[in-house]
Protein backbone atom coordinates (compact mmCIF):
# COMPACT_ATOMS: atom_id res chain seq x y z
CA UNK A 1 24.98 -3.21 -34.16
CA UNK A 2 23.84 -6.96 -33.23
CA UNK A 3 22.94 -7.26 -29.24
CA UNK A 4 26.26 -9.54 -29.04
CA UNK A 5 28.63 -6.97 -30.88
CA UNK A 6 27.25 -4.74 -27.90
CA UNK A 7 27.73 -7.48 -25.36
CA UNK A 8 31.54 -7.84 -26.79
CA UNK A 9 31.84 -3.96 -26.28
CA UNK A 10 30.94 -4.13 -22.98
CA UNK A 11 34.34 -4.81 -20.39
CA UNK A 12 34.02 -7.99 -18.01
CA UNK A 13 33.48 -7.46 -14.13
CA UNK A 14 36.85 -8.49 -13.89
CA UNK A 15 38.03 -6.32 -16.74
CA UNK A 16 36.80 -3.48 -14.55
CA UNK A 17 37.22 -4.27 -10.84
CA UNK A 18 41.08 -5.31 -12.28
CA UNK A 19 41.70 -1.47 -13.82
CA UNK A 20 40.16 -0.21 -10.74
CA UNK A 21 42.27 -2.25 -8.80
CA UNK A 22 39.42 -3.15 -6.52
CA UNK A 23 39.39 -6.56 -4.90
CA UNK A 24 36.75 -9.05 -4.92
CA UNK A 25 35.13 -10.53 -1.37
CA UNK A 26 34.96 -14.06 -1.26
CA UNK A 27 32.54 -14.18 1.90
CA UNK A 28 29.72 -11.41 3.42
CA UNK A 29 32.41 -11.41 5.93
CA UNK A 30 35.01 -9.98 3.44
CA UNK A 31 32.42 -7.40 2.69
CA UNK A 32 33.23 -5.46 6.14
CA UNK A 33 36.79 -5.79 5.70
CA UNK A 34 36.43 -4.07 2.33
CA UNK A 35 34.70 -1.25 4.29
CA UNK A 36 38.15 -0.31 6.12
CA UNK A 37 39.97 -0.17 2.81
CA UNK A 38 37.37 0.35 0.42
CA UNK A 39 38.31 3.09 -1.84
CA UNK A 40 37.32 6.67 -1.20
CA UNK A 41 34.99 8.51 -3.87
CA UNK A 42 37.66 10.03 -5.36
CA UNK A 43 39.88 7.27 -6.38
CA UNK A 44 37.17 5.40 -8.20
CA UNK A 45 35.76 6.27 -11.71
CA UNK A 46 31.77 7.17 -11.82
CA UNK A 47 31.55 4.20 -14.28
CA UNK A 48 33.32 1.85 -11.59
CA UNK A 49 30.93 3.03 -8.80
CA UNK A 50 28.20 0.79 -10.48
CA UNK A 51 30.97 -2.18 -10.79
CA UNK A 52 31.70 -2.11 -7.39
CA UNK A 53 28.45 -2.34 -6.01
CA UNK A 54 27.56 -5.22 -8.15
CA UNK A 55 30.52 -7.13 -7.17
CA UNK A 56 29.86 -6.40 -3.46
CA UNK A 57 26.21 -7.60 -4.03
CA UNK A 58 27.24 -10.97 -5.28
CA UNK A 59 29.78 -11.46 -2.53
CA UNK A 60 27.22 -10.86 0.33
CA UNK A 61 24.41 -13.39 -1.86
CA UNK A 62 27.79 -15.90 -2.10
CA UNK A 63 28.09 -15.72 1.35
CA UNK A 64 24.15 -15.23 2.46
CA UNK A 65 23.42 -18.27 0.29
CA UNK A 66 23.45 -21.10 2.72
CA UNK A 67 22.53 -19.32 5.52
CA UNK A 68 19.39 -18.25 3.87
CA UNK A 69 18.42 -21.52 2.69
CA UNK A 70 19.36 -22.72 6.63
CA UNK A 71 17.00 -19.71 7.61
CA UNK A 72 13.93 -20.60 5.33
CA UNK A 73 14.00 -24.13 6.63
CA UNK A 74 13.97 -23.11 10.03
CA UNK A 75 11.18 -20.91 9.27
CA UNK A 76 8.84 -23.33 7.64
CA UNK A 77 9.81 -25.76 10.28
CA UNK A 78 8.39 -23.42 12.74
CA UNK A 79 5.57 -21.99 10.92
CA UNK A 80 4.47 -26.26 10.04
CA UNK A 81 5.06 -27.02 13.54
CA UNK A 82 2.61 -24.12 14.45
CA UNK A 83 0.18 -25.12 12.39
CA UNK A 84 0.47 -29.22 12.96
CA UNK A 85 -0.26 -28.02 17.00
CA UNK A 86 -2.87 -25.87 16.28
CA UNK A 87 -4.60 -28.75 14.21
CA UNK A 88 -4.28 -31.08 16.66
CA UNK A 89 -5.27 -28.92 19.46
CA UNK A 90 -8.38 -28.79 17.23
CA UNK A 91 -8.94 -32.07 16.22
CA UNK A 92 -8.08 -33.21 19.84
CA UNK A 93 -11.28 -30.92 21.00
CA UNK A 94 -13.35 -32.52 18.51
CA UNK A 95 -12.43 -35.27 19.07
CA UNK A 96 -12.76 -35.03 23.07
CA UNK A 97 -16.59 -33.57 22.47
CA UNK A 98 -17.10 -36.74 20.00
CA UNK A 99 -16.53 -38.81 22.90
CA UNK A 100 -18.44 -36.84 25.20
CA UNK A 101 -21.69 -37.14 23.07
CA UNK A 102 -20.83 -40.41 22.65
CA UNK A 103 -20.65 -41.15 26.29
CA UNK A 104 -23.59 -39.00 27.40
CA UNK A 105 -25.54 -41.00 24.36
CA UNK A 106 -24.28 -44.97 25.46
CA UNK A 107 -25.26 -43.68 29.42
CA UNK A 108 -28.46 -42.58 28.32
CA UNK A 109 -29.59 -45.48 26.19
CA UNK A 110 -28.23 -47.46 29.59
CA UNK A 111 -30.59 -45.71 31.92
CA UNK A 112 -33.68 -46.00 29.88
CA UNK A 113 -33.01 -49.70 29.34
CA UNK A 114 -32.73 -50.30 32.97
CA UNK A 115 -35.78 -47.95 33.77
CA UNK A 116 -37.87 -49.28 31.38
CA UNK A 117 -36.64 -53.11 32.62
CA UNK A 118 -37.50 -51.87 36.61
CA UNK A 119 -41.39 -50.65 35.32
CA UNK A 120 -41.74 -53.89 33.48
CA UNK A 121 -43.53 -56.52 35.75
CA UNK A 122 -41.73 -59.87 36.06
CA UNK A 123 -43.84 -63.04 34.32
């Protein structure tokens, strides 16, 4: 038997969910709706029990979907923003001591100029 004979063995989701007369969730929110009429053990074949929970995982993904992708962009936002501050915290302090050295440096140079013009005798 060829892998697509099997396949065309096999019932459709629908197929199933249909004979089991289990309904479908459009939204995550459907999903706890379901809950108050879902059906008990008893009224649901073992070989439905795995057709049910796949259908109830792709209605809470359908319905996660955006909000994850609206969730991961918050959270790289954040964890960028984090990083871009501690960066320029950092290159702010080296920057800062740069100027310091710089300073302290130019100031020097100035005061041994002017020292060494005072011990100079005027011609």
């Amino acid at each position: 038997m060829s892998k697509g004979q099997a396949d065309d063995d096999l019932p459709l989701l629908t197929e199933v969910i249909l004979a089991g007369q289990i309904p479908l969730p459009d939204s995550a929110y459907e999903v706890v709706e379901l809950q108050e009429r879902a059906p008990t053990q008893q009224s649901v074949a073992p070989q439905q029990w795995e057709a049910v929970e796949k259908a109830v995982r792709e209605a809470v993904l359908r319905g996660l979907h955006g909000r994850i992708d609206i969730a991961l962009e918050q959270r790289i936002r954040a964890n960028l923003n984090s990083m871009i501050e501690r960066l320029l915290l950092g290159l702010a302090s080296e920057v800062k001591a740069g100027l310091h050295e710089t300073i302290r440096d130019t100031v020097h140079q100035a005061v041994a100029q002017e020292i060494a013009r005072l011990r100079t005798p005027p011609r």
